[in-house]
C-alpha atoms as a PDB file:
ATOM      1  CA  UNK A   1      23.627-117.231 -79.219  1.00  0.00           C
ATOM      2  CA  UNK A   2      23.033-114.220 -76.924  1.00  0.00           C
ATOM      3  CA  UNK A   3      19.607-113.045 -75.799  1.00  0.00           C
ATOM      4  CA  UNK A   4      18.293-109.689 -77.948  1.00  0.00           C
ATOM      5  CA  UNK A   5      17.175-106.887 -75.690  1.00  0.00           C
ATOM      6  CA  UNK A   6      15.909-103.778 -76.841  1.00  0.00           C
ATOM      7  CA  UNK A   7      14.400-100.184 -76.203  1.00  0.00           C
ATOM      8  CA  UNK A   8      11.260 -98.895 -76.068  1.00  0.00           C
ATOM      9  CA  UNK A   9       9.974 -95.588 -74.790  1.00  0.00           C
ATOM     10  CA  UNK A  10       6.690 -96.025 -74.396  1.00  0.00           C
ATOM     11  CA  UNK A  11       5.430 -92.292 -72.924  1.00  0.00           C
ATOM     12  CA  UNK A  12       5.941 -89.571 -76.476  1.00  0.00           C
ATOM     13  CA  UNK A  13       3.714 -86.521 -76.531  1.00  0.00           C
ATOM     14  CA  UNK A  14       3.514 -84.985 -79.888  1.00  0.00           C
ATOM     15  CA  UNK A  15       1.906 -81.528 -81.411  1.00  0.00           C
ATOM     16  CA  UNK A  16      -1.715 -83.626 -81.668  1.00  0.00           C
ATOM     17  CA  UNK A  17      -1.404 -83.081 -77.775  1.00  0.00           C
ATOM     18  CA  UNK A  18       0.952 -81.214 -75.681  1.00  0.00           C
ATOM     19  CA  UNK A  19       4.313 -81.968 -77.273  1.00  0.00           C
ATOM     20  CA  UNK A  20       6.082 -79.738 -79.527  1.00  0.00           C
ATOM     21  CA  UNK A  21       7.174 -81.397 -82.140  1.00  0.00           C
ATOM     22  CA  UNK A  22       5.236 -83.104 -84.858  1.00  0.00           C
ATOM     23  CA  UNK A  23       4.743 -86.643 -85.766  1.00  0.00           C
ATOM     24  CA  UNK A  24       7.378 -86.606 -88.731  1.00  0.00           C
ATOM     25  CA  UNK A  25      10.200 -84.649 -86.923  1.00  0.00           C
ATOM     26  CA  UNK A  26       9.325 -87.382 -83.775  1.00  0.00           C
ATOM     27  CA  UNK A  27      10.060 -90.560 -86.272  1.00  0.00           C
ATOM     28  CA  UNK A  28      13.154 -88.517 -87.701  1.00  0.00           C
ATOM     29  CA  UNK A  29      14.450 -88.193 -84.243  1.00  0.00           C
ATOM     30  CA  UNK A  30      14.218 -91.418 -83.344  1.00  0.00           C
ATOM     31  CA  UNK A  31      15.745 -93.076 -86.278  1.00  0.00           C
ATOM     32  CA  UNK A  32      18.896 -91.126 -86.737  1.00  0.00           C
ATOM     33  CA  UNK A  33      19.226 -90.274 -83.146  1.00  0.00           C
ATOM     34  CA  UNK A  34      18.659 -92.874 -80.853  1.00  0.00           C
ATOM     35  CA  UNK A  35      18.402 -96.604 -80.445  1.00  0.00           C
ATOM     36  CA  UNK A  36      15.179 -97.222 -79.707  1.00  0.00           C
ATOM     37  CA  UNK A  37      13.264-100.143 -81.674  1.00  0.00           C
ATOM     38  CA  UNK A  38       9.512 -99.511 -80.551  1.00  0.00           C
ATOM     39  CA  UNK A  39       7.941 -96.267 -79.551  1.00  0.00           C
ATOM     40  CA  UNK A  40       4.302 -95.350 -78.271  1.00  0.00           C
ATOM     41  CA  UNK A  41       2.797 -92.301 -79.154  1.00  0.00           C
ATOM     42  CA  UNK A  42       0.550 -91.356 -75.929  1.00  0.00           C
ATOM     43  CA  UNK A  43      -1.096 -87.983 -76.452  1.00  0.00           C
ATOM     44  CA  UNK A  44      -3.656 -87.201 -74.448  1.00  0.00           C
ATOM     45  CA  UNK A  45      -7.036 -88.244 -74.797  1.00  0.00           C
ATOM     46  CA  UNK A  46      -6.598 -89.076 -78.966  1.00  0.00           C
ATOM     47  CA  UNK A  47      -4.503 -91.563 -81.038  1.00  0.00           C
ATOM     48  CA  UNK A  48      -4.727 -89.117 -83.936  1.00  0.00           C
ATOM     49  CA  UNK A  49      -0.986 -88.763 -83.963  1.00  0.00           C
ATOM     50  CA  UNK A  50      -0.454 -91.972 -82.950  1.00  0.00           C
ATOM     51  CA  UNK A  51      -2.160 -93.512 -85.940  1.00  0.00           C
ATOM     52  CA  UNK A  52      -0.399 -91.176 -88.158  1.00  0.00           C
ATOM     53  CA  UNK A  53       2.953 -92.282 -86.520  1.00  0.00           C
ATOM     54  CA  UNK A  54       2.433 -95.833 -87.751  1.00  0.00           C
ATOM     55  CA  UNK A  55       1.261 -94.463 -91.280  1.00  0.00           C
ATOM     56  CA  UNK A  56       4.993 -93.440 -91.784  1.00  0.00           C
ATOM     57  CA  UNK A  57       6.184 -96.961 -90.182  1.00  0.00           C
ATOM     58  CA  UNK A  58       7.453 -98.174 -94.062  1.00  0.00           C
ATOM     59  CA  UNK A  59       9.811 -95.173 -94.501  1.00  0.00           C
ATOM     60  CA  UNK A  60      11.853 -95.895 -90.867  1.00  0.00           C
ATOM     61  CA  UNK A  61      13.036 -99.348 -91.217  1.00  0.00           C
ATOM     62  CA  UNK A  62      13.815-101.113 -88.057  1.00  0.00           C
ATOM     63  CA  UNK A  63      11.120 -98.438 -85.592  1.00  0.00           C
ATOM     64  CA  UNK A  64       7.474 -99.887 -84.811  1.00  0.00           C
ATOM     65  CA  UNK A  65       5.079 -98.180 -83.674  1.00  0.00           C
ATOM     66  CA  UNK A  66       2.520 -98.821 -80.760  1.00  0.00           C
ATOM     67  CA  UNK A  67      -0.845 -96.744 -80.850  1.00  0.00           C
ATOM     68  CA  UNK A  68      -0.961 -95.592 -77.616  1.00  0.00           C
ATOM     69  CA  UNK A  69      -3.283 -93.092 -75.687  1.00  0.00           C
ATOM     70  CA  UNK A  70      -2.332 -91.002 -72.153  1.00  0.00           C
ATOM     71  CA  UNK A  71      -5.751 -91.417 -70.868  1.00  0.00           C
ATOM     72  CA  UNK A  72      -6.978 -89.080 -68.126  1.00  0.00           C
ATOM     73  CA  UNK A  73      -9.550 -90.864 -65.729  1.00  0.00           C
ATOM     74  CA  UNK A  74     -10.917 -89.857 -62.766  1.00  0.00           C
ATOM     75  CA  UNK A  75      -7.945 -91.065 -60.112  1.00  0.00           C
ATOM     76  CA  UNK A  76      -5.244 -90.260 -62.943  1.00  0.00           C
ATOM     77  CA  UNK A  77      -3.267 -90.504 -65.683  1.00  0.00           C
ATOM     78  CA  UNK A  78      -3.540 -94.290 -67.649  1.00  0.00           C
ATOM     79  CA  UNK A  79      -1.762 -95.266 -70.988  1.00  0.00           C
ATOM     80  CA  UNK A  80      -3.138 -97.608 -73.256  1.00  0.00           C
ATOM     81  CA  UNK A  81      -0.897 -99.303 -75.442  1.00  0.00           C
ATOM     82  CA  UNK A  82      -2.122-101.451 -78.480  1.00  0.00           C
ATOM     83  CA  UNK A  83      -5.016 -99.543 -78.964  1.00  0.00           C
ATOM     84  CA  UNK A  84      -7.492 -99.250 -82.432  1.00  0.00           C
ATOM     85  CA  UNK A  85      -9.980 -96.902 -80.691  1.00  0.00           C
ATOM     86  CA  UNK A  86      -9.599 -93.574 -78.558  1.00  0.00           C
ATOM     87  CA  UNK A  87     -10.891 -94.146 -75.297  1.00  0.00           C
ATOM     88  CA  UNK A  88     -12.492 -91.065 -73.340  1.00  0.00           C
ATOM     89  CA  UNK A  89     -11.562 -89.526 -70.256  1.00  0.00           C
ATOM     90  CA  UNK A  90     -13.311 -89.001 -67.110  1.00  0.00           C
ATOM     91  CA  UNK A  91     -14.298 -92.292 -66.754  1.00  0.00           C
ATOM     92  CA  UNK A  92     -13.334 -94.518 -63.397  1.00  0.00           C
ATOM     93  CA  UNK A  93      -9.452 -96.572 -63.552  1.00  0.00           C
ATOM     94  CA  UNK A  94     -11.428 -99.114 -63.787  1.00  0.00           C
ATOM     95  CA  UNK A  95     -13.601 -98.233 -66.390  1.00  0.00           C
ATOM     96  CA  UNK A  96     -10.925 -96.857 -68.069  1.00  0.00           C
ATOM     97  CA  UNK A  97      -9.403-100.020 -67.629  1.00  0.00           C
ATOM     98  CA  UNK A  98     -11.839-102.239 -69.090  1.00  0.00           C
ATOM     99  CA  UNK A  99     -11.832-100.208 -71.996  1.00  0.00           C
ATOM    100  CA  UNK A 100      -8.580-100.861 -72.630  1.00  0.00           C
ATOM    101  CA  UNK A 101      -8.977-104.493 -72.024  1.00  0.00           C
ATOM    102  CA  UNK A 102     -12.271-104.347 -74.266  1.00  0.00           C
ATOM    103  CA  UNK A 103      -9.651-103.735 -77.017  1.00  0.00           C
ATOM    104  CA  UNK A 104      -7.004-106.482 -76.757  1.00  0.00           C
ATOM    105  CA  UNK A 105      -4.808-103.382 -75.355  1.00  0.00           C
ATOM    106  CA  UNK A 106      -2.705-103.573 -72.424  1.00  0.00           C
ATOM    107  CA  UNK A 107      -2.788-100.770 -69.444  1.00  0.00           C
ATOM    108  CA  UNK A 108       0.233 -98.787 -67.544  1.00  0.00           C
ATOM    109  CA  UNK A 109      -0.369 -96.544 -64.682  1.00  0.00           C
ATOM    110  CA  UNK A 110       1.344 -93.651 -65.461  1.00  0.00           C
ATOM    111  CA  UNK A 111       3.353 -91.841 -63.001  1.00  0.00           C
ATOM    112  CA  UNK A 112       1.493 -93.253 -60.126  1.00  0.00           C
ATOM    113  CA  UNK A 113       3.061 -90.839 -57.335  1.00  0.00           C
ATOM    114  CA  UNK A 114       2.994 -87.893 -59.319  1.00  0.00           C
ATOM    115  CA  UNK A 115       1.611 -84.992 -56.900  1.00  0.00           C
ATOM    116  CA  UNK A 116      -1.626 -82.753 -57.905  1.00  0.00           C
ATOM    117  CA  UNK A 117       0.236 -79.820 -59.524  1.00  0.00           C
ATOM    118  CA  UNK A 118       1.419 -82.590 -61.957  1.00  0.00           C
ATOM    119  CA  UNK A 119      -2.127 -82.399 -64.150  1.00  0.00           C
ATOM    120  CA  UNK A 120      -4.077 -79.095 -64.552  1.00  0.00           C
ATOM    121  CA  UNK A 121      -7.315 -80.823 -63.775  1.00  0.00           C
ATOM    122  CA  UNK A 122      -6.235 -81.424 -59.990  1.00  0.00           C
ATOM    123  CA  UNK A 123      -6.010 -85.098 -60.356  1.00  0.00           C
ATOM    124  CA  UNK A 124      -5.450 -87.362 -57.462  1.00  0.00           C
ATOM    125  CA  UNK A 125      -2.743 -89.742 -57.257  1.00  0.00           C
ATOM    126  CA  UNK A 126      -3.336 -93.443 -57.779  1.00  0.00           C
ATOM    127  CA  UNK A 127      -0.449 -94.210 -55.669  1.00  0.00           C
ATOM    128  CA  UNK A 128      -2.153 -95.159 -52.820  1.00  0.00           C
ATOM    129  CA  UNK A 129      -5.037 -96.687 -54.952  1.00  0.00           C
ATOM    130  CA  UNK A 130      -2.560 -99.022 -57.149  1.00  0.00           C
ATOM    131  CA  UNK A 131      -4.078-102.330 -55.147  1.00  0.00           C
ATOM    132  CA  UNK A 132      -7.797-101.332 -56.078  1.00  0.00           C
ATOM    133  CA  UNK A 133      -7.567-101.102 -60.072  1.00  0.00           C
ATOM    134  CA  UNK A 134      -6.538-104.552 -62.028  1.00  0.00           C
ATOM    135  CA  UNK A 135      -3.908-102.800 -64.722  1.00  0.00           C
ATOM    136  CA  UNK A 136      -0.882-104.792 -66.120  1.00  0.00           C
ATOM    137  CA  UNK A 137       2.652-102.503 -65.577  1.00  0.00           C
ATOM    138  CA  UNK A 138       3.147 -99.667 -63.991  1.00  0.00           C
ATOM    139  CA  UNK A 139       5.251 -96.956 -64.567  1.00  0.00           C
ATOM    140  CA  UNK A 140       8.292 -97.256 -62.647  1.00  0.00           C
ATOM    141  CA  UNK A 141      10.903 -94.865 -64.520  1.00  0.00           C
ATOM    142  CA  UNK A 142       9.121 -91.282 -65.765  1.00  0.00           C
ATOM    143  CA  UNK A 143      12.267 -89.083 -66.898  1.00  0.00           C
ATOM    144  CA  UNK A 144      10.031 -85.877 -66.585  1.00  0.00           C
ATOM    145  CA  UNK A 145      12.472 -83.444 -63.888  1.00  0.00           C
ATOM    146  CA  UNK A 146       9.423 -82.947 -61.948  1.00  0.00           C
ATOM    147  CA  UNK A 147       8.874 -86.999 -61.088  1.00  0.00           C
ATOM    148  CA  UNK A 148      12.591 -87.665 -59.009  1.00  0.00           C
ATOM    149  CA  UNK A 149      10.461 -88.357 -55.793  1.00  0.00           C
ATOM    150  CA  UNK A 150       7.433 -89.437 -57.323  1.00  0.00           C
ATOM    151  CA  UNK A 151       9.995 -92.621 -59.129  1.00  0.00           C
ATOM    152  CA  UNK A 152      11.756 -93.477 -55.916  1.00  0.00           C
ATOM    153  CA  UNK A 153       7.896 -94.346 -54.720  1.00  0.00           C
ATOM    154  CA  UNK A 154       6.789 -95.928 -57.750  1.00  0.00           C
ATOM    155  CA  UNK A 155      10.124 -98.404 -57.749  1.00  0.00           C
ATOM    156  CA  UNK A 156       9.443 -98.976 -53.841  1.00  0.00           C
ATOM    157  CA  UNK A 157       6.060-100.196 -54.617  1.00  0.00           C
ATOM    158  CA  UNK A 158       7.225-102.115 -57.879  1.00  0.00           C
ATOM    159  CA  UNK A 159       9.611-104.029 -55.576  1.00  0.00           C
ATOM    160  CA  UNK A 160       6.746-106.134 -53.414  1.00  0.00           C
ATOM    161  CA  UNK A 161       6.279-107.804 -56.727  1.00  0.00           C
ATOM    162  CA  UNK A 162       2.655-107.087 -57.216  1.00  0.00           C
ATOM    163  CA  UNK A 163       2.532-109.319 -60.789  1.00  0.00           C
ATOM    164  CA  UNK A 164       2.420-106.345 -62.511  1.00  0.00           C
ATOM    165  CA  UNK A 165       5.032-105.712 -65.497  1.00  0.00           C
ATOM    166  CA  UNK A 166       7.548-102.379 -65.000  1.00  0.00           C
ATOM    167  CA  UNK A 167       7.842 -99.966 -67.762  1.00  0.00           C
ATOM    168  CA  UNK A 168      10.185 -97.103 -68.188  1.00  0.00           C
ATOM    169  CA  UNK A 169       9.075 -94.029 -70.485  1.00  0.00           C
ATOM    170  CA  UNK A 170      10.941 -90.567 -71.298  1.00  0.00           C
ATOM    171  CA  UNK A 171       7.489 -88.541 -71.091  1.00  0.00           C
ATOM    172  CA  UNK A 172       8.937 -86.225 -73.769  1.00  0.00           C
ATOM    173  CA  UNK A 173       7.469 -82.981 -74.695  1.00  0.00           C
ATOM    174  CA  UNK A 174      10.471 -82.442 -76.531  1.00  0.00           C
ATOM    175  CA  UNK A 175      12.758 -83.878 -79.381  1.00  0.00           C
ATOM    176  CA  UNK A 176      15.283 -84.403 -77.294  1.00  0.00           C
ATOM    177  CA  UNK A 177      14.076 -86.289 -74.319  1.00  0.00           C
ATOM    178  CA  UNK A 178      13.094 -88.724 -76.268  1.00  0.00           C
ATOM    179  CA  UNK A 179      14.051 -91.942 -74.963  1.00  0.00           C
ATOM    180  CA  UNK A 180      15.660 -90.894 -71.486  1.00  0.00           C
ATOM    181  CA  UNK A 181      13.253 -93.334 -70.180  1.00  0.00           C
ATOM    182  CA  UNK A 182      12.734 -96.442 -71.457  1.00  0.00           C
ATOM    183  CA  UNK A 183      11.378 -99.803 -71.195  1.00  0.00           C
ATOM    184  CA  UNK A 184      13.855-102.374 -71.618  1.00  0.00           C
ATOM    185  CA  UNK A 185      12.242-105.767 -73.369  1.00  0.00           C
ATOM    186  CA  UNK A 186      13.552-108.999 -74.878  1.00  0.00           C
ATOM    187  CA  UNK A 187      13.377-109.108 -78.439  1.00  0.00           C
ATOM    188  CA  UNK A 188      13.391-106.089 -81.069  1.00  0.00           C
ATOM    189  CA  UNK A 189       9.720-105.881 -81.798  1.00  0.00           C
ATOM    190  CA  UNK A 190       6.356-104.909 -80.712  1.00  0.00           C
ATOM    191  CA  UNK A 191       4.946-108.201 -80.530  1.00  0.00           C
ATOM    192  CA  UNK A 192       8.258-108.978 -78.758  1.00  0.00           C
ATOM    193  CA  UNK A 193       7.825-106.123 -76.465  1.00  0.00           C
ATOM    194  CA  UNK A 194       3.901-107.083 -75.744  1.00  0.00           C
ATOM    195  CA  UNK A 195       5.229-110.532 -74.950  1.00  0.00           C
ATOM    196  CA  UNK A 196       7.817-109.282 -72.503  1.00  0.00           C
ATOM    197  CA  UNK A 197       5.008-107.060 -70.276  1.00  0.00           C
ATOM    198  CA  UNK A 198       2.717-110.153 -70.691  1.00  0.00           C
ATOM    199  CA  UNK A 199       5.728-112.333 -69.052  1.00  0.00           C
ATOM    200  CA  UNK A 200       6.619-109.175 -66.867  1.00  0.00           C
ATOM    201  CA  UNK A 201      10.127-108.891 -68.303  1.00  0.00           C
ATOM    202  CA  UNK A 202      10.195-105.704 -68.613  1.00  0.00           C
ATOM    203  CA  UNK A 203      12.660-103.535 -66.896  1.00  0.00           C
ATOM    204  CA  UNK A 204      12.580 -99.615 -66.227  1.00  0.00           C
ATOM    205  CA  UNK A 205      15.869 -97.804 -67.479  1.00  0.00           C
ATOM    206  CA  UNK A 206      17.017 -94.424 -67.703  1.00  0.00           C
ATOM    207  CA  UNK A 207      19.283 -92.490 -69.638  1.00  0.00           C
ATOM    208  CA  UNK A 208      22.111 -90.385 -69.373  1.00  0.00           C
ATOM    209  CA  UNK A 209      21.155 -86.621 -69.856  1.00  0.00           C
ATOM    210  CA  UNK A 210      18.816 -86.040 -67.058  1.00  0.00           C
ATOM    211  CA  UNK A 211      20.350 -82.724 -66.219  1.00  0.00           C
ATOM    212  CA  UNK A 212      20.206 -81.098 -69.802  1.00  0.00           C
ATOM    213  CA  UNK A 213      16.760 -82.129 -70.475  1.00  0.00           C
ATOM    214  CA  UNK A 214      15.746 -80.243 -67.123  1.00  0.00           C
ATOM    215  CA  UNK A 215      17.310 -77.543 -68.144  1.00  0.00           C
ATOM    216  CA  UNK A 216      16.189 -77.660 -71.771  1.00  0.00           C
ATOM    217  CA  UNK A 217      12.808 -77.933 -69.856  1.00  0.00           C
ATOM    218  CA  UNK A 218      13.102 -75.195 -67.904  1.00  0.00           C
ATOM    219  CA  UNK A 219      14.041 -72.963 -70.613  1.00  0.00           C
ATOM    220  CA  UNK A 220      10.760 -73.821 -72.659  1.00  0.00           C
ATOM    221  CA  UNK A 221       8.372 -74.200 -69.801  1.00  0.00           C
ATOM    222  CA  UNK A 222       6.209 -71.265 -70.975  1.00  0.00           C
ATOM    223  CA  UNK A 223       6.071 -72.862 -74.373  1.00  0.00           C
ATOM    224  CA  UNK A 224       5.290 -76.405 -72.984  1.00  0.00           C
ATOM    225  CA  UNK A 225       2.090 -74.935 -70.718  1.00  0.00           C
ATOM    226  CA  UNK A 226       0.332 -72.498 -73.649  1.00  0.00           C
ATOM    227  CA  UNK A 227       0.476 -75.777 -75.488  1.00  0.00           C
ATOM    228  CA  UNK A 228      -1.013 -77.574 -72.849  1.00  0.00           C
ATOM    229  CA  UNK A 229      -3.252 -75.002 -72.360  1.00  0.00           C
ATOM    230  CA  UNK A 230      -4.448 -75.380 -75.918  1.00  0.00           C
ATOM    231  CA  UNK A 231      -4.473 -79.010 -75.387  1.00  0.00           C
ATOM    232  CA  UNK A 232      -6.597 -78.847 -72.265  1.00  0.00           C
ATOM    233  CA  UNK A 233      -9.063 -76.698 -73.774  1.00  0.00           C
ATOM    234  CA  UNK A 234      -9.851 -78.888 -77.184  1.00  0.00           C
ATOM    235  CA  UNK A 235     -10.285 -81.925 -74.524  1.00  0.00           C
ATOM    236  CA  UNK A 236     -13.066 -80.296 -73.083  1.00  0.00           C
ATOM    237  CA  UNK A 237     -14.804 -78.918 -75.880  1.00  0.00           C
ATOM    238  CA  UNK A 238     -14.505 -82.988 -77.417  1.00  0.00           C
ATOM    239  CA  UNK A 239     -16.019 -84.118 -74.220  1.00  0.00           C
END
């Protein structure tokens, strides 16, 4: 009997952060318009729409949903996946880390070689800092049109086989880039999917449509950055 692999995208920004859709239109997308079987909601700096995501697991058969969190420390963007509690920003990777850990959760740099324009608060790369911080996968595949360079260094650093796991994730601020990245596990669940970044498994894909999601990007840029802008500013006044 053939091996079962399946797709996760495991990088979805929704209206609780900087995305612009909400958490119901996100779940209807994904169900009648892709074939993803596991998705991770990773706002920034809350799991409010995350939790809500897996409130509405029962009416999409055949989706799970990981409570996930795009945490911004100090050296840059981390996601936590598995998470029951928000952790804050500003702290060290490694704090941020161990808080992660604290929490049975499992933690992916996100796009390591992104430059400093990538994050308003001028955040540095962890790139070059990837040997210094004990995390479990890295994100090799980011399908953001800003990250081409930035993923031909992250996949030249994933190939010295570091023991970390590879993940692949669309980064979507919008319906419909939804899944252009995506992790590629074996199995068709979550635990399945946890397994396969504990074995490091895991591949980085992307999808075809690269050029029309930049596009689509470009056209809604000044949408995509008030939100942020929003987003940025309720982060602060939490912390």
């Amino acid at each position: 009997m053939p091996e079962t692999w399946s797709k996760a995208d495991l990088h979805i920004h929704s209206r609780h952060s900087d995305g612009l859709a909400s958490i119901p239109q996100i779940m209807e997308y994904v169900s009648t318009r892709t074939d993803l079987r596991v998705i991770a909601i990773t706002d920034h700096n809350t799991i409010e729409g995350a939790l809500f995501a897996k409130s509405l697991e029962d009416l999409y058969p055949g989706i799970e949903v990981v409570v996930g969190e795009e945490i911004t420390s100090k050296w840059g963007h981390i996601l936590g996946l598995f998470l029951t509690e928000e952790v804050p920003p500003g702290l060290s990777a490694a704090e941020t880390i161990s808080r992660i850990e604290d929490q049975g959760g499992i933690a992916i740099i996100a796009h390591p070689f992104a430059n400093r324009a990538f994050g308003p608060f001028g955040l540095k790369s962890l790139g070059k800092r990837v040997s210094d911080v004990a995390f479990h996968a890295m994100e090799v595949y980011n399908s953001s049109p800003y990250l081409v360079f930035a993923n031909r260094l992250a996949a030249k650093a994933f190939a010295g086989g570091q023991g970390w796991a590879a993940t692949g994730g669309s980064d979507a601020h919008v319906l419909k880039a939804i899944g252009k990245g995506h992790t590629l596990f074996r199995g068709t669940s979550a635990a399945e999917l946890r397994r396969s970044l504990e074995e490091l498994e895991t591949r980085a894909c992307a999808d075809r449509g690269g050029i029309s999601i930049a596009f689509r990007y470009m056209l809604r840029y000044p949408q995509i950055r008030r939100q942020q802008a929003l987003n940025w500013a309720r982060c602060r006044a939490r912390y």
